[in-house]
C-alpha atoms as a PDB file:
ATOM      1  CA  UNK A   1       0.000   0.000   0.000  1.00  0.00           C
ATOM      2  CA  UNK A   2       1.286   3.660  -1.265  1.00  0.00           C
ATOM      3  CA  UNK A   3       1.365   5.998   1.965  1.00  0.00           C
ATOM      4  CA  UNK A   4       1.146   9.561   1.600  1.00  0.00           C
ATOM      5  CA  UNK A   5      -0.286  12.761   2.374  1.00  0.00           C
ATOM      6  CA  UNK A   6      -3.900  13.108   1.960  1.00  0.00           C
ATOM      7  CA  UNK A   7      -5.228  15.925  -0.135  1.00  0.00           C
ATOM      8  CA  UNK A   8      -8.674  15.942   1.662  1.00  0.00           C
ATOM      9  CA  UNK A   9      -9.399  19.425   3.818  1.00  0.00           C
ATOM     10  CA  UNK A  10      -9.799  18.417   7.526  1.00  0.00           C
ATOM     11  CA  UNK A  11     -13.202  20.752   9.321  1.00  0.00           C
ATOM     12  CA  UNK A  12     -10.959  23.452  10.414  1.00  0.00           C
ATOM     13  CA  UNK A  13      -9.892  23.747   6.910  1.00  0.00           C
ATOM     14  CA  UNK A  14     -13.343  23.607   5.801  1.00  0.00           C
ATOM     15  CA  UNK A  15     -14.691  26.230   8.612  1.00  0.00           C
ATOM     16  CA  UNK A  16     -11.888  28.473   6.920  1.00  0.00           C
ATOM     17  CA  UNK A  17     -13.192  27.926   3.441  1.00  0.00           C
ATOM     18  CA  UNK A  18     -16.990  28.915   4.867  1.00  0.00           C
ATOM     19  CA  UNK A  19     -15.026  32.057   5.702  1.00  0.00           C
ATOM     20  CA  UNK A  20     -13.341  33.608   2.843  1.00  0.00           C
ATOM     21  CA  UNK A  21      -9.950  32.543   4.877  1.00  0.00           C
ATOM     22  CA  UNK A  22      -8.724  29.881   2.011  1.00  0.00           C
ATOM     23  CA  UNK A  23      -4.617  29.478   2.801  1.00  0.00           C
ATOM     24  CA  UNK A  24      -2.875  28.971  -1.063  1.00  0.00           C
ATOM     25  CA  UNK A  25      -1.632  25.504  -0.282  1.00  0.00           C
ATOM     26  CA  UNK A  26      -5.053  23.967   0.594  1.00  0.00           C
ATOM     27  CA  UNK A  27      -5.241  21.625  -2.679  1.00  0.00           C
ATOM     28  CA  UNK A  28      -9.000  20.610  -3.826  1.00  0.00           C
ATOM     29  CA  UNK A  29      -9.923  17.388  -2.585  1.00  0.00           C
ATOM     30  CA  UNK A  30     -10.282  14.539  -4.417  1.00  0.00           C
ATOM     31  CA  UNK A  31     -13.502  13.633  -6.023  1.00  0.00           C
ATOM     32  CA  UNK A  32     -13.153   9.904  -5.669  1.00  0.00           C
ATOM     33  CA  UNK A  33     -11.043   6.729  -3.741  1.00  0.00           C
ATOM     34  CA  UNK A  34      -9.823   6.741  -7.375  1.00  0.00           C
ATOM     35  CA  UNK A  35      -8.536  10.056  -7.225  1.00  0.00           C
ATOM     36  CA  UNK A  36      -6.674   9.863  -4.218  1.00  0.00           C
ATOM     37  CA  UNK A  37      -4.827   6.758  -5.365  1.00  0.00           C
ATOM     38  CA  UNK A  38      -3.585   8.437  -8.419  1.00  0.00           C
ATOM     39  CA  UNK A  39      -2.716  11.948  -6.776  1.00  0.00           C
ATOM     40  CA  UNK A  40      -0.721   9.758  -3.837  1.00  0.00           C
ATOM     41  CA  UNK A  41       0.757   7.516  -6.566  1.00  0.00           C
ATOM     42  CA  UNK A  42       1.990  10.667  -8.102  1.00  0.00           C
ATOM     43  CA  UNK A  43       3.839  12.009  -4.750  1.00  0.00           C
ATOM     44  CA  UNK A  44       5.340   8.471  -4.572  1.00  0.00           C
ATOM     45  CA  UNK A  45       6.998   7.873  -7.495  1.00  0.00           C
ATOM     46  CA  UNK A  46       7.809  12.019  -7.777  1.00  0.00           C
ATOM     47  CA  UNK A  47       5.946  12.156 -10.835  1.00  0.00           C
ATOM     48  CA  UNK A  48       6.460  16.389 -11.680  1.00  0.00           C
ATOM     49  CA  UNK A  49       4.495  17.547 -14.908  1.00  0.00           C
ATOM     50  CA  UNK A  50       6.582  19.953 -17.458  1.00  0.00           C
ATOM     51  CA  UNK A  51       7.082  23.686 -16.275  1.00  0.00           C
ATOM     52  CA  UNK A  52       9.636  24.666 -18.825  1.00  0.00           C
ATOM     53  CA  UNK A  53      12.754  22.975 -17.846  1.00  0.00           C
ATOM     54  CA  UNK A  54      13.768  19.482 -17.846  1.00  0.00           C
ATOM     55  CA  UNK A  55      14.533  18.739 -14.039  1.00  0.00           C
ATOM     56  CA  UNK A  56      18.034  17.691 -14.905  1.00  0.00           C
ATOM     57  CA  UNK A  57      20.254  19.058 -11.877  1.00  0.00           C
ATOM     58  CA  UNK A  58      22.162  21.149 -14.145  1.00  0.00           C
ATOM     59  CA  UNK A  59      19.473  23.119 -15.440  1.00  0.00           C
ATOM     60  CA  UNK A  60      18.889  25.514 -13.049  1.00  0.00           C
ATOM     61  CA  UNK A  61      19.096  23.422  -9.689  1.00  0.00           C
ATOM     62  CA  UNK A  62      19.918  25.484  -6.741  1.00  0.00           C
ATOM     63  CA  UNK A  63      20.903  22.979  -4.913  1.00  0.00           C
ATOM     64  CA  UNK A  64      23.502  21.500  -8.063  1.00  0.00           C
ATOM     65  CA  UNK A  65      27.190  22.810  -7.564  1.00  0.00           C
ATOM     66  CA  UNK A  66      28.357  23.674 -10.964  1.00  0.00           C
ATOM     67  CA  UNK A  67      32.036  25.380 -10.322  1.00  0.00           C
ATOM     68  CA  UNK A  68      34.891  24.622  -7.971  1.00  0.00           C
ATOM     69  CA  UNK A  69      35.971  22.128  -5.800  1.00  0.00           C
ATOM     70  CA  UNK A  70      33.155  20.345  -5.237  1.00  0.00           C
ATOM     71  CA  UNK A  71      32.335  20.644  -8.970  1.00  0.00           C
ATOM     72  CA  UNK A  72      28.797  18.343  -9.905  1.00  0.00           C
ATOM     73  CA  UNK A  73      28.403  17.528  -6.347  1.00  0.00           C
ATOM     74  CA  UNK A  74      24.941  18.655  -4.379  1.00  0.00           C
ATOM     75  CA  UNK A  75      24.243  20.670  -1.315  1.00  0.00           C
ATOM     76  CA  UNK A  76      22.050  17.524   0.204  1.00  0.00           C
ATOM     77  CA  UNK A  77      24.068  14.470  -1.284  1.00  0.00           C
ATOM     78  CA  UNK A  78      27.985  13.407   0.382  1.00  0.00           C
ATOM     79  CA  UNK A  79      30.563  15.100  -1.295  1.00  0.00           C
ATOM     80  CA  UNK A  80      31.100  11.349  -2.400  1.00  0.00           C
ATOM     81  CA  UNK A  81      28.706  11.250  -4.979  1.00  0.00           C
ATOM     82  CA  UNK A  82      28.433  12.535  -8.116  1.00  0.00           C
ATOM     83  CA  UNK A  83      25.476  14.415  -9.333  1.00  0.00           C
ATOM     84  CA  UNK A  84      26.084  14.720 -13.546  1.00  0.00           C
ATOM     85  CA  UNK A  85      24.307  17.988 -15.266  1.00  0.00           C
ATOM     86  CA  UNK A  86      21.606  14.802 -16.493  1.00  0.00           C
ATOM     87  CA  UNK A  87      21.162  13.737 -12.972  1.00  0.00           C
ATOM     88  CA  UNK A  88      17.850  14.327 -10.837  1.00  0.00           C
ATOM     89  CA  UNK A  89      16.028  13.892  -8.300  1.00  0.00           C
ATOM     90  CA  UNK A  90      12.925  14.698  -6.397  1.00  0.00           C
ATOM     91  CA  UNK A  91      14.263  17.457  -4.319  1.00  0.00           C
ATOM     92  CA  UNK A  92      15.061  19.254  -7.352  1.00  0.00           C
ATOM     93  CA  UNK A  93      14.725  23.237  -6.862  1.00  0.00           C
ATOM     94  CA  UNK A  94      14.342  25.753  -9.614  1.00  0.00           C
ATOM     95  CA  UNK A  95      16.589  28.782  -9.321  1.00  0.00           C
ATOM     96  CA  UNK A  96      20.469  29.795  -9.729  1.00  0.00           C
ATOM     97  CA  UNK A  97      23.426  26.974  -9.392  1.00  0.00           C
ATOM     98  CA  UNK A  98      24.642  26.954  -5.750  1.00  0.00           C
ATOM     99  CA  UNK A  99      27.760  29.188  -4.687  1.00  0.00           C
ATOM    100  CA  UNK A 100      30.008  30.476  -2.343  1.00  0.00           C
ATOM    101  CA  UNK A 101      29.661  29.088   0.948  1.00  0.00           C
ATOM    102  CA  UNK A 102      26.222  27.600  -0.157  1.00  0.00           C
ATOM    103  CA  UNK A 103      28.213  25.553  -2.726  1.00  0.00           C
ATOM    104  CA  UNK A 104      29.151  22.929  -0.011  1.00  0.00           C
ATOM    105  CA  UNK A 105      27.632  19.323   0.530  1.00  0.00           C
ATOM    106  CA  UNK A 106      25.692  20.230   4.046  1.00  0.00           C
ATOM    107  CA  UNK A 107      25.032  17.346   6.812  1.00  0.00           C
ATOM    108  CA  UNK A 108      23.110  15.441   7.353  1.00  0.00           C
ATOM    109  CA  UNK A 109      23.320  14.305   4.219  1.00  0.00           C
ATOM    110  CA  UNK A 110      20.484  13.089   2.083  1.00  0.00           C
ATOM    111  CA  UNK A 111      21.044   9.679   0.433  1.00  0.00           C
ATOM    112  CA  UNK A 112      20.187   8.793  -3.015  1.00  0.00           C
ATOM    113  CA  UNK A 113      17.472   6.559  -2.419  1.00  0.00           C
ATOM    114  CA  UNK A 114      16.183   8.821  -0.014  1.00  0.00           C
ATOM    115  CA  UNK A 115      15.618  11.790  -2.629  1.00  0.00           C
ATOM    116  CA  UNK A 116      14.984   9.409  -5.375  1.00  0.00           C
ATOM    117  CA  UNK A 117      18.278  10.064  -7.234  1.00  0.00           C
ATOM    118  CA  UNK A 118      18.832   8.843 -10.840  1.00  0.00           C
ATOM    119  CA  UNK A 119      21.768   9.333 -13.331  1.00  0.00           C
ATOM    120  CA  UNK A 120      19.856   9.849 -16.745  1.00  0.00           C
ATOM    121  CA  UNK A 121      16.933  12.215 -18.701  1.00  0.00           C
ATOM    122  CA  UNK A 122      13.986  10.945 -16.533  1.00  0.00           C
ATOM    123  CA  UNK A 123      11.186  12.674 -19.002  1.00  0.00           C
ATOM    124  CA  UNK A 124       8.511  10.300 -19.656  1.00  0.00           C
ATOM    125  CA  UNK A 125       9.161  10.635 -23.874  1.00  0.00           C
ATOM    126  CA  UNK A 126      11.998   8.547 -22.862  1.00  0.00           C
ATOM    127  CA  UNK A 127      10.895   5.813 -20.392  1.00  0.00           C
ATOM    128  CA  UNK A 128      10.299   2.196 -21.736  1.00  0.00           C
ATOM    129  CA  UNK A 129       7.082   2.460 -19.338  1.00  0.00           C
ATOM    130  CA  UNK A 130       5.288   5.029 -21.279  1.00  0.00           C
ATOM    131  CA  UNK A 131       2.342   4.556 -24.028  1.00  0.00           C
ATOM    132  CA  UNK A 132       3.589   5.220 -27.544  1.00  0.00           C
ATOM    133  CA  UNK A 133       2.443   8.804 -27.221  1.00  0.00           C
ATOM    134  CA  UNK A 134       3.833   9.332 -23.831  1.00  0.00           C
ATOM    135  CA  UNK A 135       0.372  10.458 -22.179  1.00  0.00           C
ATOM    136  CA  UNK A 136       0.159   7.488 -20.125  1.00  0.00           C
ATOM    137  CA  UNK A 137       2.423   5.462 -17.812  1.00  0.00           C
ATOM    138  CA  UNK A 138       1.623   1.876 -18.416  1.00  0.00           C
ATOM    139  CA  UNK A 139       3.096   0.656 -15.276  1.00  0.00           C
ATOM    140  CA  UNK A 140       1.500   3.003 -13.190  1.00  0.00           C
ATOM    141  CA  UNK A 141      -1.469   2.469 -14.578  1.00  0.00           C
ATOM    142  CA  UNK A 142      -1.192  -1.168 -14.175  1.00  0.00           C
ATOM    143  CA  UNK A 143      -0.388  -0.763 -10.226  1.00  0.00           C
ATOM    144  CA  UNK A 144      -3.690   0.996 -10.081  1.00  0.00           C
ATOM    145  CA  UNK A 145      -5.663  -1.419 -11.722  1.00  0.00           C
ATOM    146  CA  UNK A 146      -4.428  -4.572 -10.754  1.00  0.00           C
ATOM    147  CA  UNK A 147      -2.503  -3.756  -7.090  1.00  0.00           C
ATOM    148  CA  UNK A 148      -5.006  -1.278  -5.771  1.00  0.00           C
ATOM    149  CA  UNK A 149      -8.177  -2.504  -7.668  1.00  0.00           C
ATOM    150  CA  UNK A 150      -9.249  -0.011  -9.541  1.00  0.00           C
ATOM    151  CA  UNK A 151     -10.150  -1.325 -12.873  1.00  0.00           C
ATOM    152  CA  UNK A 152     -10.639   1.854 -14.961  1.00  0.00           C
ATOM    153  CA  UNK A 153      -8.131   3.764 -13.524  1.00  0.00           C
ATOM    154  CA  UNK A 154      -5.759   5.583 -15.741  1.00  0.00           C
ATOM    155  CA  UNK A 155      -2.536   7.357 -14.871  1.00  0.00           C
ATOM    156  CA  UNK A 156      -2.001   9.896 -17.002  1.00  0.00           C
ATOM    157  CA  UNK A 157       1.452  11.395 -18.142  1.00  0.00           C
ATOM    158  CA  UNK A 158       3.039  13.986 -20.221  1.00  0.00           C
ATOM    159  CA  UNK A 159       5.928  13.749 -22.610  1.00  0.00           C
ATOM    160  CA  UNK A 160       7.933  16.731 -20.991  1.00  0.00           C
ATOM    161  CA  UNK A 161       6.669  15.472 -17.674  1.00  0.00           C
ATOM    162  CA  UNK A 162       9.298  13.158 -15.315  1.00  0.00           C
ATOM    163  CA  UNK A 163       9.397  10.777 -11.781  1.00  0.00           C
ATOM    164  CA  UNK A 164      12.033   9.144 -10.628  1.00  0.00           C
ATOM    165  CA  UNK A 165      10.729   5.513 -11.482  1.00  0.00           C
ATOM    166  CA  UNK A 166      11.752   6.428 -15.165  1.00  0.00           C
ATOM    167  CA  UNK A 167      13.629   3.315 -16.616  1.00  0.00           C
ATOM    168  CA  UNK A 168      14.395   4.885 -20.180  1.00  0.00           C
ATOM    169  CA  UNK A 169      17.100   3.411 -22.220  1.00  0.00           C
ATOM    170  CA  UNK A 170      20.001   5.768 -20.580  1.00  0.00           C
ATOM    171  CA  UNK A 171      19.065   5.247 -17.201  1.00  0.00           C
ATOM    172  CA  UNK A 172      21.423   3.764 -14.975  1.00  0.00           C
ATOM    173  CA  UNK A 173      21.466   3.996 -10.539  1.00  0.00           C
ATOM    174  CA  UNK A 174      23.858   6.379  -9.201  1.00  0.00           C
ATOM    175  CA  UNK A 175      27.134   4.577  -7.673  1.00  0.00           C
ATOM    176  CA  UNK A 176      27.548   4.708  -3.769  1.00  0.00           C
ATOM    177  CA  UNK A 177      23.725   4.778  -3.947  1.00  0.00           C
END
């Protein structure tokens, strides 16, 4: 069973709703069991649709260190592993490379299973587990249907899109994983 955050409003939530006090982050709530399964599938595998950038940890990862010492190393990973331009992860962060004295491998240190690490392009145009068109994951739709039993479930993709349970023909695991 797939364990993670549920996306339904608790009453105090609600009672802020009633009131016109409706905090950004409160998501809508799914309409179905259905729903939930996919949206929770979604935060397990770290399945992020396609803003404009490809996720890769050098392109535009503030937490990727792109210059000195510690050269294609990240802020949350050992300074023992490398983290390739093509590498990412789930913890990936939009914004500037990391430098100066933020361009240093901070403890405690995040392993690579932990934040879902892979070497590789991870969009879903690429992995063997995608439909032809890449609008679908096959697997994932699979572990809905025939895992958590629900037999017209669907779990819908996007070519540009990417999660860390991409297998596409580059992938490989990251060493000292």
């Amino acid at each position: 069973m797939i364990h993670a955050p549920s996306l339904k409003k608790s009453k105090l939530q609600e009672e802020d709703l009633e009131h016109g006090h409706a905090p950004e982050s409160i998501g809508e709530a799914p309409e179905s069991d259905e729903e939930e399964a996919i949206a929770n599938l979604r935060v397990a595998v770290i399945y992020i649709g396609p803003d404009g950038t490809t996720k890769q940890c050098g392109n535009r990862c503030s937490m990727h260190i792109e210059s000195g010492e510690m050269k294609n190393r990240c802020t949350i990973h050992s300074p023992d592993i490398a983290v390739p331009n093509e590498a990412s992860c789930g913890w990936y962060k939009k914004g500037p490379a990391a430098t100066g004295h933020m361009a240093m491998p901070m403890k405690p240190y995040v392993t690579p299973k932990q934040s879902g690490l892979v070497l590789g392009k991870v969009q879903c145009k690429r992995c063997v587990r995608a439909d032809e068109d890449a609008d679908m994951c096959v697997a994932l739709t699979n572990v809905l249907r025939k895992v958590l039993g629900f037999p017209k479930a669907v779990f819908r993709i996007e070519p540009e899109g990417c999660c860390n349970w991409n297998r596409g023909p580059r992938q490989r695991e990251p060493e000292n994983a």
